[in-house]
N, C-alpha and C. Protein backbone atom coordinates (compact mmCIF):
# COMPACT_ATOMS: atom_id res chain seq x y z
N UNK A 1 -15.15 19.46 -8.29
CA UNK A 1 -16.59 19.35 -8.19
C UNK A 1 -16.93 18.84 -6.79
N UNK A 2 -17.59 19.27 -6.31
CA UNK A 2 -18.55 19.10 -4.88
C UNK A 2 -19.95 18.78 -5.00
N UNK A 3 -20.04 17.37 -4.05
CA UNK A 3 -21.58 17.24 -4.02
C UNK A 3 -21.90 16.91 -2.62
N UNK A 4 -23.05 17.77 -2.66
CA UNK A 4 -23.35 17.46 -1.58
C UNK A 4 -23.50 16.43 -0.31
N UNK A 5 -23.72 16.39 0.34
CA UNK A 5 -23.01 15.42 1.63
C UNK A 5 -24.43 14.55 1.54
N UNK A 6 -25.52 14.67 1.76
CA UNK A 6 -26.41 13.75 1.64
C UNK A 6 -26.84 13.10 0.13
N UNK A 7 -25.99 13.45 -0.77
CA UNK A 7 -25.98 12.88 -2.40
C UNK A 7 -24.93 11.49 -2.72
N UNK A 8 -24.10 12.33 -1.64
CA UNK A 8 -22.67 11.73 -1.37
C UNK A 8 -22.76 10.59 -0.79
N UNK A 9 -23.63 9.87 0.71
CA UNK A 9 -23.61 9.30 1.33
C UNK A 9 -24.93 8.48 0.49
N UNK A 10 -25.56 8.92 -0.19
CA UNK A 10 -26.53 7.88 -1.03
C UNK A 10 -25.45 7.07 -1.64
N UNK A 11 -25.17 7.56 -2.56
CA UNK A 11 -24.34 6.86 -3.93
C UNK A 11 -23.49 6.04 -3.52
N UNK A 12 -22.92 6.52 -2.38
CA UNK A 12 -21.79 5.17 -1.52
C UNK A 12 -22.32 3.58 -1.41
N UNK A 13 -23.29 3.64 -0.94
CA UNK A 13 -24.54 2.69 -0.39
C UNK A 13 -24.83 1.89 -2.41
N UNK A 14 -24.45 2.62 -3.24
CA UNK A 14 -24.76 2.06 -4.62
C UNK A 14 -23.26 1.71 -5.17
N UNK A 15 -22.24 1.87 -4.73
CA UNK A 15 -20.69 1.84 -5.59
C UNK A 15 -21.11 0.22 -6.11
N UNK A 16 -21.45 -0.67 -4.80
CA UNK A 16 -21.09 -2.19 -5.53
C UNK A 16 -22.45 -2.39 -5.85
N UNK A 17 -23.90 -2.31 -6.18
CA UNK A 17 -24.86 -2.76 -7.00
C UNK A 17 -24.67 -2.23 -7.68
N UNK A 18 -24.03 -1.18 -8.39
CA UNK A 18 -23.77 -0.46 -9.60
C UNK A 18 -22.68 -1.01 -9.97
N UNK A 19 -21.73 -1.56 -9.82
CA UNK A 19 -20.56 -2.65 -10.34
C UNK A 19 -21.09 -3.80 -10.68
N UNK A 20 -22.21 -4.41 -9.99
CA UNK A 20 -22.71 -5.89 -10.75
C UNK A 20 -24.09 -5.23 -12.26
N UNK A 21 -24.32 -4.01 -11.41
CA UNK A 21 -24.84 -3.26 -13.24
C UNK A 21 -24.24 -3.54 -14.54
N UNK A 22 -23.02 -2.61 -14.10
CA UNK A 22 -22.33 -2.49 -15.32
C UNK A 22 -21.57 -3.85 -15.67
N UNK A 23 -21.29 -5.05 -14.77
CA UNK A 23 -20.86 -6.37 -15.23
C UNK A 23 -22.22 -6.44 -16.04
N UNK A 24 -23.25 -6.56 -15.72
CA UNK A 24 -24.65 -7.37 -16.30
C UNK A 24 -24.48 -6.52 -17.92
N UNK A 25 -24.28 -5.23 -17.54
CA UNK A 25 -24.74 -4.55 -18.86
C UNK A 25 -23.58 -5.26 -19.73
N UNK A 26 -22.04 -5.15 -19.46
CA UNK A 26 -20.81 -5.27 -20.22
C UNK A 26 -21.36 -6.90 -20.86
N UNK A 27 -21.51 -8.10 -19.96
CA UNK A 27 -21.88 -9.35 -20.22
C UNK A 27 -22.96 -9.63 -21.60
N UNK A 28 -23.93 -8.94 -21.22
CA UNK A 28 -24.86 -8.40 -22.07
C UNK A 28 -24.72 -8.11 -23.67
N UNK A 29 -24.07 -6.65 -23.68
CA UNK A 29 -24.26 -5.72 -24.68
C UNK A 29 -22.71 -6.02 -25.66
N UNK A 30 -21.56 -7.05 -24.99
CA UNK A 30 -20.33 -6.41 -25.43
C UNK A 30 -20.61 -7.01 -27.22
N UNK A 31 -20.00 -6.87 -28.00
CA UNK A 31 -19.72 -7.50 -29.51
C UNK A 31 -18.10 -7.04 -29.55
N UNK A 32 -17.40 -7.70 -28.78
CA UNK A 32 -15.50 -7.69 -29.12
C UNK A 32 -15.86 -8.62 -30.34
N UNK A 33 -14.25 -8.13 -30.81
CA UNK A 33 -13.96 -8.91 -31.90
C UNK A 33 -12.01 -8.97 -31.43
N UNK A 34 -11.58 -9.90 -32.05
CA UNK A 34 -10.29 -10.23 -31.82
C UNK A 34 -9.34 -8.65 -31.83
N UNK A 35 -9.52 -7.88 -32.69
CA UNK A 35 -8.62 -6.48 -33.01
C UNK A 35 -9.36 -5.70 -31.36
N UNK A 36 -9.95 -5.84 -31.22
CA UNK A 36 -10.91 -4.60 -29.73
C UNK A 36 -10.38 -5.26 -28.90
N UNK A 37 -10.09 -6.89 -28.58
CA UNK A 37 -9.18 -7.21 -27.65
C UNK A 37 -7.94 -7.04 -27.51
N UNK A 38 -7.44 -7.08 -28.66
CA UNK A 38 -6.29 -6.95 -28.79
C UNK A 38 -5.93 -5.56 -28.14
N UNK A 39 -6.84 -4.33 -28.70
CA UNK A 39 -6.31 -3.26 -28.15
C UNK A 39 -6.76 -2.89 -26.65
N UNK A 40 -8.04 -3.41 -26.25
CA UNK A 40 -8.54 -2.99 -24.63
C UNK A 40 -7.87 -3.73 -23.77
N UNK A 41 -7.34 -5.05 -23.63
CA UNK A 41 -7.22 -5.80 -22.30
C UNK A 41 -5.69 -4.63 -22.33
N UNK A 42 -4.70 -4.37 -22.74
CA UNK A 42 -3.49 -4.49 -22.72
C UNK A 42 -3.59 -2.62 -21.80
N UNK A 43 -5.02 -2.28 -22.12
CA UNK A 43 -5.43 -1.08 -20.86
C UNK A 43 -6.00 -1.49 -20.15
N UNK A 44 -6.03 -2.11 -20.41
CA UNK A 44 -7.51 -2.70 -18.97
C UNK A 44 -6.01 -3.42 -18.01
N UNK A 45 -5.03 -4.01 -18.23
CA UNK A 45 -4.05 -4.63 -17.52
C UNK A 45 -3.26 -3.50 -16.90
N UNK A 46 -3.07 -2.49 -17.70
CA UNK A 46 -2.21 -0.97 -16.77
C UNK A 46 -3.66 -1.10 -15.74
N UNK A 47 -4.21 -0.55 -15.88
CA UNK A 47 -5.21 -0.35 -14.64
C UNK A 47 -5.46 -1.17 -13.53
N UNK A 48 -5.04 -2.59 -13.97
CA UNK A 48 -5.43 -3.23 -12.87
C UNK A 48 -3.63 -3.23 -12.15
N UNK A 49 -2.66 -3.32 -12.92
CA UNK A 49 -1.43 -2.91 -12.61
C UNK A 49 -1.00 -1.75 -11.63
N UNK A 50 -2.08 -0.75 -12.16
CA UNK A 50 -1.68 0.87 -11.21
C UNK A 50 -2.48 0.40 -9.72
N UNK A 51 -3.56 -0.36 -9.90
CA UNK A 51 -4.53 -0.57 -8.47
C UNK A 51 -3.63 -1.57 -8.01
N UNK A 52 -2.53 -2.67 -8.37
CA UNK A 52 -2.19 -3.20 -7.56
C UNK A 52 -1.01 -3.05 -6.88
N UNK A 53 -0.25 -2.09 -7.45
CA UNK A 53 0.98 -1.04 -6.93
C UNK A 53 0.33 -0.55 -6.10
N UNK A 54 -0.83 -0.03 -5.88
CA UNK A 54 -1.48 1.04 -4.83
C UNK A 54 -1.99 -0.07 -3.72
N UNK A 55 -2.59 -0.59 -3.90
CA UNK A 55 -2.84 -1.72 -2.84
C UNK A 55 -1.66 -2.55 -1.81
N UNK A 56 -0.35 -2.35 -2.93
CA UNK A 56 0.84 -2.90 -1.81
C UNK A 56 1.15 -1.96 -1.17
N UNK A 57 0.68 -0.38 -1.25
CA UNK A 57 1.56 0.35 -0.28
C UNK A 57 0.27 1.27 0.20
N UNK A 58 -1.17 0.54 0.13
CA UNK A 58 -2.21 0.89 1.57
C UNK A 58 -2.17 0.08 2.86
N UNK A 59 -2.89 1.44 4.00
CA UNK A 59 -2.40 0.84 4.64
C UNK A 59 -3.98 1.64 5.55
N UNK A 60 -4.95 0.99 5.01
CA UNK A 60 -6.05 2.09 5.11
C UNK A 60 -6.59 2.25 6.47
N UNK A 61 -6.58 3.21 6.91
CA UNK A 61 -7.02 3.62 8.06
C UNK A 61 -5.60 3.69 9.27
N UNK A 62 -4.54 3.29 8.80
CA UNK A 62 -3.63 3.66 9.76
C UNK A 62 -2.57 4.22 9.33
N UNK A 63 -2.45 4.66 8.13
CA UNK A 63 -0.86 5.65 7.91
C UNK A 63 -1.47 5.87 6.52
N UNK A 64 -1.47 7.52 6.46
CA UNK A 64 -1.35 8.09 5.06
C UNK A 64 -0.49 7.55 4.25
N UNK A 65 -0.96 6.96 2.69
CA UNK A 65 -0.22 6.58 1.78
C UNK A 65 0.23 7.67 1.23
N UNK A 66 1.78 8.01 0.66
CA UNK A 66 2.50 9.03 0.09
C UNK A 66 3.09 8.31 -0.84
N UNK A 67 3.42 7.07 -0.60
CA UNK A 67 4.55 6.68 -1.44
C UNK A 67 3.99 5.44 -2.59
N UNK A 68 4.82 5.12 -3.73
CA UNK A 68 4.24 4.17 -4.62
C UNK A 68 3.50 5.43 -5.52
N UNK A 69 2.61 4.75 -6.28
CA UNK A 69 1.67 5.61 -6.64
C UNK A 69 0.87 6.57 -6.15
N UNK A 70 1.06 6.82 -5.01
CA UNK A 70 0.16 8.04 -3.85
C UNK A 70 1.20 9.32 -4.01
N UNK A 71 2.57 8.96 -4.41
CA UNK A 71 3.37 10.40 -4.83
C UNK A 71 2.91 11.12 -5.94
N UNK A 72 2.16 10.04 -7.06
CA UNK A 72 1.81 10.74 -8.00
C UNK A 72 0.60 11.49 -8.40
N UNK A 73 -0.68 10.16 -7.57
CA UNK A 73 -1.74 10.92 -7.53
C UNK A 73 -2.36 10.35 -6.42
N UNK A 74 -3.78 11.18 -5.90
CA UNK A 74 -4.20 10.67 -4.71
C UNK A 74 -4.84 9.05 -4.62
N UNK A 75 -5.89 9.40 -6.00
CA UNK A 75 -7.13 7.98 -5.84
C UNK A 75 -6.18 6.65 -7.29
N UNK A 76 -5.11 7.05 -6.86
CA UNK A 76 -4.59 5.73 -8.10
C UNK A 76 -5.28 4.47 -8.23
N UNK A 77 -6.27 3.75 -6.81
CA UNK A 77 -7.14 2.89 -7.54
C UNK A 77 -8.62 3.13 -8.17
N UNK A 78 -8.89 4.56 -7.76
CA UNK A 78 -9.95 4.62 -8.58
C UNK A 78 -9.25 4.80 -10.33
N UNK A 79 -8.00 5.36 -10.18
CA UNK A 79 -7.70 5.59 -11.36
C UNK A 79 -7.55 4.95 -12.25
N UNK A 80 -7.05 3.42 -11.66
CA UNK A 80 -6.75 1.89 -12.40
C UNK A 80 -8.01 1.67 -12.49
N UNK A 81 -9.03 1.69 -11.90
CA UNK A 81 -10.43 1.18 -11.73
C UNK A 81 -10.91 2.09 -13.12
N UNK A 82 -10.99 3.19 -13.32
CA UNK A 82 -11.10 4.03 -14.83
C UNK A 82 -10.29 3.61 -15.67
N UNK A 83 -9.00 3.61 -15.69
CA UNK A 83 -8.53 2.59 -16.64
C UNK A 83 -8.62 1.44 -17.53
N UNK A 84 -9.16 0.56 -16.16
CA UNK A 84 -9.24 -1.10 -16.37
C UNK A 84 -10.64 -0.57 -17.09
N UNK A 85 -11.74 -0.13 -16.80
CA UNK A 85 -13.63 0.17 -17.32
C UNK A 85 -12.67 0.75 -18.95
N UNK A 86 -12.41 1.90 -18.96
CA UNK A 86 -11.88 2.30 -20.57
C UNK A 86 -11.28 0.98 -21.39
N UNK A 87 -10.23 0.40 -21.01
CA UNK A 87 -9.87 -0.77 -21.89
C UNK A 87 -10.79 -1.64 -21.72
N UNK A 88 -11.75 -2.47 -20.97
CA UNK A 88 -12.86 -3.27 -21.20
C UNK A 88 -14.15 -2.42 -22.41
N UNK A 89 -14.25 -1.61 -22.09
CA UNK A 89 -15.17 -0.73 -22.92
C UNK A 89 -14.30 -0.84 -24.64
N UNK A 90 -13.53 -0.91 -24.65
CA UNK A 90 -12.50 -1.17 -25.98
C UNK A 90 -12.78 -2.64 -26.30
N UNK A 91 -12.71 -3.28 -25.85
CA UNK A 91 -12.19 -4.66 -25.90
C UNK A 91 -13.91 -5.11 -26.29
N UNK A 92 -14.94 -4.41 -25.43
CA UNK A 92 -15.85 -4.92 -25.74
C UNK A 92 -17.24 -4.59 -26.77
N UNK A 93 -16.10 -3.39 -27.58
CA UNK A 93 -16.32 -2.83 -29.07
C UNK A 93 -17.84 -1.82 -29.08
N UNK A 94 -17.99 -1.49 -27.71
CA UNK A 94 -19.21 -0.58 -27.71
C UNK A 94 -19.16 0.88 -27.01
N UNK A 95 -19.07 1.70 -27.76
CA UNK A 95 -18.97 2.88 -26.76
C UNK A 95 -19.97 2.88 -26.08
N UNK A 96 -21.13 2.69 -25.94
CA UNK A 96 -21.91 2.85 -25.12
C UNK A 96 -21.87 2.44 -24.11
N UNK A 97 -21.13 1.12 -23.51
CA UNK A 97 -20.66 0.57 -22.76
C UNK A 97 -20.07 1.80 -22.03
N UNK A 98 -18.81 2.00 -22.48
CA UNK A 98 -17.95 3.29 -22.40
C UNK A 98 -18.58 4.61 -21.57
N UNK A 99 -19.75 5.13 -22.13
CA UNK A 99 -20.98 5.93 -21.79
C UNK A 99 -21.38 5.36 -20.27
N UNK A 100 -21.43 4.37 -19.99
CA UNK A 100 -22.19 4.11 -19.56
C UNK A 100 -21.43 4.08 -18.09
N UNK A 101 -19.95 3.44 -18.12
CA UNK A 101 -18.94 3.44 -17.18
C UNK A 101 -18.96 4.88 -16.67
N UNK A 102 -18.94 5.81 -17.46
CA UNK A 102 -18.26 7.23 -17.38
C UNK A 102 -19.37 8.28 -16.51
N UNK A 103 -20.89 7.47 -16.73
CA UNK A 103 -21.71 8.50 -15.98
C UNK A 103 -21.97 7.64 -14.43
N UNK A 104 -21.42 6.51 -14.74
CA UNK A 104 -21.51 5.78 -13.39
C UNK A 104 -20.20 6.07 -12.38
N UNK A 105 -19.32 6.40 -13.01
CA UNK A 105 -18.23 6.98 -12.96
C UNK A 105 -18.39 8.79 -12.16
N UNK A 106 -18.83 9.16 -12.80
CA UNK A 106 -19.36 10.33 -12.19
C UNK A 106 -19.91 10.93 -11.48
N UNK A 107 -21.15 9.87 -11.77
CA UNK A 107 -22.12 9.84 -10.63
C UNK A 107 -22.38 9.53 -9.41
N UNK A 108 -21.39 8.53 -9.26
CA UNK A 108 -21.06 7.54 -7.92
C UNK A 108 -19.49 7.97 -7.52
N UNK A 109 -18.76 7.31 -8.23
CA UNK A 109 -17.54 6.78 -7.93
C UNK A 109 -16.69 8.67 -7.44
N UNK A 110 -17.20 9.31 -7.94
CA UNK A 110 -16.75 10.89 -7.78
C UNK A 110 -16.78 11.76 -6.42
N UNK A 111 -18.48 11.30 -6.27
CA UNK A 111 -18.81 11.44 -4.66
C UNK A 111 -18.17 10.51 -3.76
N UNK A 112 -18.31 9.51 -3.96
CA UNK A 112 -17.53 8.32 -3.02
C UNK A 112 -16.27 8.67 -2.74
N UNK A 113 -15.29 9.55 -3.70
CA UNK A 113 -13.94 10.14 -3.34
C UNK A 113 -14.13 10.87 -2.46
N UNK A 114 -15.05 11.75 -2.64
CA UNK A 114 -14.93 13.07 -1.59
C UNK A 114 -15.20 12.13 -0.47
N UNK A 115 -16.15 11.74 -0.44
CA UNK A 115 -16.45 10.99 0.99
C UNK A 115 -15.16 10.36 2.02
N UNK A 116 -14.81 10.03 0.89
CA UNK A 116 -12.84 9.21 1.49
C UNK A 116 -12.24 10.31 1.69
N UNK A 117 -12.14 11.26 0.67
CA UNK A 117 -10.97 12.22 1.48
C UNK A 117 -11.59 12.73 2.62
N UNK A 118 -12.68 13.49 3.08
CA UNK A 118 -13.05 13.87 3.87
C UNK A 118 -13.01 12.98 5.23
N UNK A 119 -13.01 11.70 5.39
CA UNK A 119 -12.62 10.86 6.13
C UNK A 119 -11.25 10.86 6.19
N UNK A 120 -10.78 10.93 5.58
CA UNK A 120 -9.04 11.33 5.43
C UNK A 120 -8.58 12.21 6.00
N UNK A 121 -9.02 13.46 5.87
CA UNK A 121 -9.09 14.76 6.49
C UNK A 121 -9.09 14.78 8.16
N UNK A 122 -9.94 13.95 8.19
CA UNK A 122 -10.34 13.65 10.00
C UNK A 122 -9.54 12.69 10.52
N UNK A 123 -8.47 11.74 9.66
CA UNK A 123 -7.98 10.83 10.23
C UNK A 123 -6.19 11.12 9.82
N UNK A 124 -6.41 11.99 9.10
CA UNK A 124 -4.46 11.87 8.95
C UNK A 124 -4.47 14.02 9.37
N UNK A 125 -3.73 14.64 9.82
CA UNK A 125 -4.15 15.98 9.97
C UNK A 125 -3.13 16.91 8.28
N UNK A 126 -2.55 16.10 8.23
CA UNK A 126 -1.68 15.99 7.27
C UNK A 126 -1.85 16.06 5.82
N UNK A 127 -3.09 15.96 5.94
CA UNK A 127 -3.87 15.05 4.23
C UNK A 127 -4.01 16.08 3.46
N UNK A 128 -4.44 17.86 4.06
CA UNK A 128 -4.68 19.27 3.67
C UNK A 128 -2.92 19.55 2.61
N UNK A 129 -3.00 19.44 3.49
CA UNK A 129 -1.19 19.24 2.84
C UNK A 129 -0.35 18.72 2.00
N UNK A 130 -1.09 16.93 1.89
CA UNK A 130 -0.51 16.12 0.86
C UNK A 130 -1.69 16.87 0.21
N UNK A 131 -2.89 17.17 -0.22
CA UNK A 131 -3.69 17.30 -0.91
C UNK A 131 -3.66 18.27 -2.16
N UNK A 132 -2.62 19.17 -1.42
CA UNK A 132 -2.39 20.85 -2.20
C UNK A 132 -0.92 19.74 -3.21
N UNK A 133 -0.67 19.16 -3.00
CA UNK A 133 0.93 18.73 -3.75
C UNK A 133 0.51 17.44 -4.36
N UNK A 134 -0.65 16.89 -4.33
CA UNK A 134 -0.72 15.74 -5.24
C UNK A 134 -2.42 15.72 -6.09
N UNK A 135 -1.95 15.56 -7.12
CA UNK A 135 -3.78 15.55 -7.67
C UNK A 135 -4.43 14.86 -7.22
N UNK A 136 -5.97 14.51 -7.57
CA UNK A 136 -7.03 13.97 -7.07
C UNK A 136 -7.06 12.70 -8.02
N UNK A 137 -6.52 12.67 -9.97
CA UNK A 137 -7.02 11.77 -10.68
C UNK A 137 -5.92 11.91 -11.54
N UNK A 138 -5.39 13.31 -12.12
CA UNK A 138 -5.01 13.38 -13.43
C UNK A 138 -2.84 13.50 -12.63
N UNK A 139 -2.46 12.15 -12.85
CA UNK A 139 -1.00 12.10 -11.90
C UNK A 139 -0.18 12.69 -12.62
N UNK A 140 0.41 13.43 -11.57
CA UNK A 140 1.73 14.07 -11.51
C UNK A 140 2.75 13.51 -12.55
N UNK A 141 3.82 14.67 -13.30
CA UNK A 141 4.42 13.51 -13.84
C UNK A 141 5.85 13.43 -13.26
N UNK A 142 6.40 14.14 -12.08
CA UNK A 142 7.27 14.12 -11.15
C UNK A 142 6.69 13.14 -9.86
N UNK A 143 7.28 12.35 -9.07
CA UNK A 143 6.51 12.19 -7.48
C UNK A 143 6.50 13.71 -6.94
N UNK A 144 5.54 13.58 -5.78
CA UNK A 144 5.80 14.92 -5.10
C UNK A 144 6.54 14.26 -3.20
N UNK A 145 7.02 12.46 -3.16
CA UNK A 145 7.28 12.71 -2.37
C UNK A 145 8.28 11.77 -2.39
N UNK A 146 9.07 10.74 -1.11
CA UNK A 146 9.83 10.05 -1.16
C UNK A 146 9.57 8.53 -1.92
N UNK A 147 10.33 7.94 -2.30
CA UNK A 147 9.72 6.70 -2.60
C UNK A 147 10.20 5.60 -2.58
N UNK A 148 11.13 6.26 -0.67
CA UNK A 148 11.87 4.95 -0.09
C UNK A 148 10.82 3.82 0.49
N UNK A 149 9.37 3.83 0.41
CA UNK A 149 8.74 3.01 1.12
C UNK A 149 7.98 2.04 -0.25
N UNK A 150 8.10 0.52 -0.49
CA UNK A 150 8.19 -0.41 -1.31
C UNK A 150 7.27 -0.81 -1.35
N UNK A 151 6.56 -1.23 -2.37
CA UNK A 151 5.76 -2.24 -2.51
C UNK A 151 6.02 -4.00 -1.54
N UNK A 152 4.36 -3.81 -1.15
CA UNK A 152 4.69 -4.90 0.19
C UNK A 152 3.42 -6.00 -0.31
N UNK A 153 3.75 -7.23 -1.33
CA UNK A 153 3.00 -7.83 -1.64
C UNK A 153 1.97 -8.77 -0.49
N UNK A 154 2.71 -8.83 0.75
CA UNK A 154 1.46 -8.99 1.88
C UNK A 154 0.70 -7.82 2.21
N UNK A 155 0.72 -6.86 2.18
CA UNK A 155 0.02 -5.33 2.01
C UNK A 155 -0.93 -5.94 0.64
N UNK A 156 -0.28 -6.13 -0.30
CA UNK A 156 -1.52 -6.12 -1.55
C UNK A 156 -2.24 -7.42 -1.33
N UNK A 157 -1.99 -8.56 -0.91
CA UNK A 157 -2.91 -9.50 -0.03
C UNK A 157 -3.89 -9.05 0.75
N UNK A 158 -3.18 -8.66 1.31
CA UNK A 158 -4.07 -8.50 2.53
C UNK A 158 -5.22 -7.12 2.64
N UNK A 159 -5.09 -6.19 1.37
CA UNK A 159 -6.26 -5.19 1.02
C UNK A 159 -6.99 -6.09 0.18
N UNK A 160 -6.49 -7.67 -0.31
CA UNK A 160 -7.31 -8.00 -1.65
C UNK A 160 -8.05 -7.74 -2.50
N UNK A 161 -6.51 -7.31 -3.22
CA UNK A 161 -6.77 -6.36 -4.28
C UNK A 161 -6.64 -7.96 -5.69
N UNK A 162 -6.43 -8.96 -5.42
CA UNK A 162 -6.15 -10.17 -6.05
C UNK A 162 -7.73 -9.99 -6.76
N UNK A 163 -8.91 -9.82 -6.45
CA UNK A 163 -9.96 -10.03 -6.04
C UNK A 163 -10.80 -9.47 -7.92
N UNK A 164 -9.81 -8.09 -7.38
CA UNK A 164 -9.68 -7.49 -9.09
C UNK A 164 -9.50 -8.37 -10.28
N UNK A 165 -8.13 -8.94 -10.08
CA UNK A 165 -7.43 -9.68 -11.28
C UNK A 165 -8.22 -10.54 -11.71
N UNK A 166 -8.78 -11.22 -10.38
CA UNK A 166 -9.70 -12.43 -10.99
C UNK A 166 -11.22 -11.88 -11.47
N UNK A 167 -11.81 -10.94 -11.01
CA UNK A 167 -12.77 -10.56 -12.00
C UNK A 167 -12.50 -10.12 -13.34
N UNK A 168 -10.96 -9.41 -13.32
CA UNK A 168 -11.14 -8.91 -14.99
C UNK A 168 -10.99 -10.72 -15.80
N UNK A 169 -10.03 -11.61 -15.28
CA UNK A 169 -9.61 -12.88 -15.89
C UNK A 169 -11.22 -13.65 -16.39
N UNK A 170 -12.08 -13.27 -15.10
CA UNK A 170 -13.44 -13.94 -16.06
C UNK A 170 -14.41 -13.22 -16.87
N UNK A 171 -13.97 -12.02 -16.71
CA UNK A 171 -14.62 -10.77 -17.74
C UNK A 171 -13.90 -11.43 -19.09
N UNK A 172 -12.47 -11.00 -19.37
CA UNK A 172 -11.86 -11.13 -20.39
C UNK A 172 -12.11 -12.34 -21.22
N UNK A 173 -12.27 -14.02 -20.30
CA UNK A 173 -12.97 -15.05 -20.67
C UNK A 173 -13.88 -14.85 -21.34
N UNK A 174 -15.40 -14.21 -20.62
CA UNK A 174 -16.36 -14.14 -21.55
C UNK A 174 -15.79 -13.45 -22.76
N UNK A 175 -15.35 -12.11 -22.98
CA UNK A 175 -15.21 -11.17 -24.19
C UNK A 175 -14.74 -11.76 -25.01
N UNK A 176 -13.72 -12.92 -24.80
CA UNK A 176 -13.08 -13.59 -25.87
C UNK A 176 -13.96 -15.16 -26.30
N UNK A 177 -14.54 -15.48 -25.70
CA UNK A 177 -15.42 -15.99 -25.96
C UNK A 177 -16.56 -15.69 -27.20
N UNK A 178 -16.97 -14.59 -26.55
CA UNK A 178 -17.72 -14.29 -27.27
C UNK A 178 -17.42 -13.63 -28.75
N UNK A 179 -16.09 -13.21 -28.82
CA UNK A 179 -15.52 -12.89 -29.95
C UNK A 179 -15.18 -14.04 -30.49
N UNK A 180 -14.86 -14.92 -30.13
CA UNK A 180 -14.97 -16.49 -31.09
C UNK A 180 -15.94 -17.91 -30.94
């Protein structure tokens, strides 16, 4: 899917007031109960897991990521970022919640990719290339490349990607809270 370039460059400008949205709405609307936690955080933790594998081996704006999770698919933290929203949406026993991630999800977070790759495009010449051999969302279930290059926990510092963990830790607070 393609959207247009001036649709594209709106919605960017909305990624993070539309993240304190959907906190307000999730805070709001959730009704968990002990069984919805039980089953959402333990997805909501792969997701924040896949974004922080991907965060030790960015290296943004100066070397195409291939390796780690970038062998498998391109946007692995938007993908943990869909992840982590699906298991909170569980946990916090409302599909609508769910609904609500998924068109914000779409609406924003979709264009905002293109926008990155296309910046990608202009900054690695290479990217046409990784692009045809690795998906955009739905990962590979082979790598498509080497995966002699390691996870570098000052790399995941230093994108602070930590930043995540501790928002889901006071999300999950409230939900369980509020489930007891």
């Amino acid at each position: 899917m393609t959207f247009p370039k001036p649709y594209a460059d709106a919605v960017a400008r909305l990624r993070v007031p539309s993240g304190f949205l959907l906190v307000a709405a999730f805070a709001y609307a959730a009704r968990p109960t002990v069984e919805t936690l039980a089953m959402g955080f333990p997805v909501s933790l792969l997701g924040l897991l896949i974004r922080a594998w991907a965060a030790g081996h960015l290296e943004k704006n100066q070397q195409l990521a291939e390796a780690g999770p970038y062998a498998f698919v391109r946007n692995p933290l938007y993908l943990g970022t869909l992840i982590a929203a699906i298991g909170l949406a569980i946990a916090a026993n409302r599909w609508e919640l769910g609904l609500l991630f998924a068109s914000v999800f779409f609406g924003v977070y979709l264009p905002v990719i293109q926008n990155e790759e296309q910046h990608l495009r202009k900054l690695f010449p290479s990217y046409d290339e990784y692009a045809t051999r690795v998906p955009a969302l739905l990962p590979r279930i082979t790598p498509s490349a080497r995966l002699d290059r390691h996870f570098r926990f000052s790399q995941y510092l230093k994108n602070e990607e930590y930043q995540a963990g501790i928002g889901f830790l006071v999300g999950a607070a409230w939900l369980v809270w509020r489930a007891l």
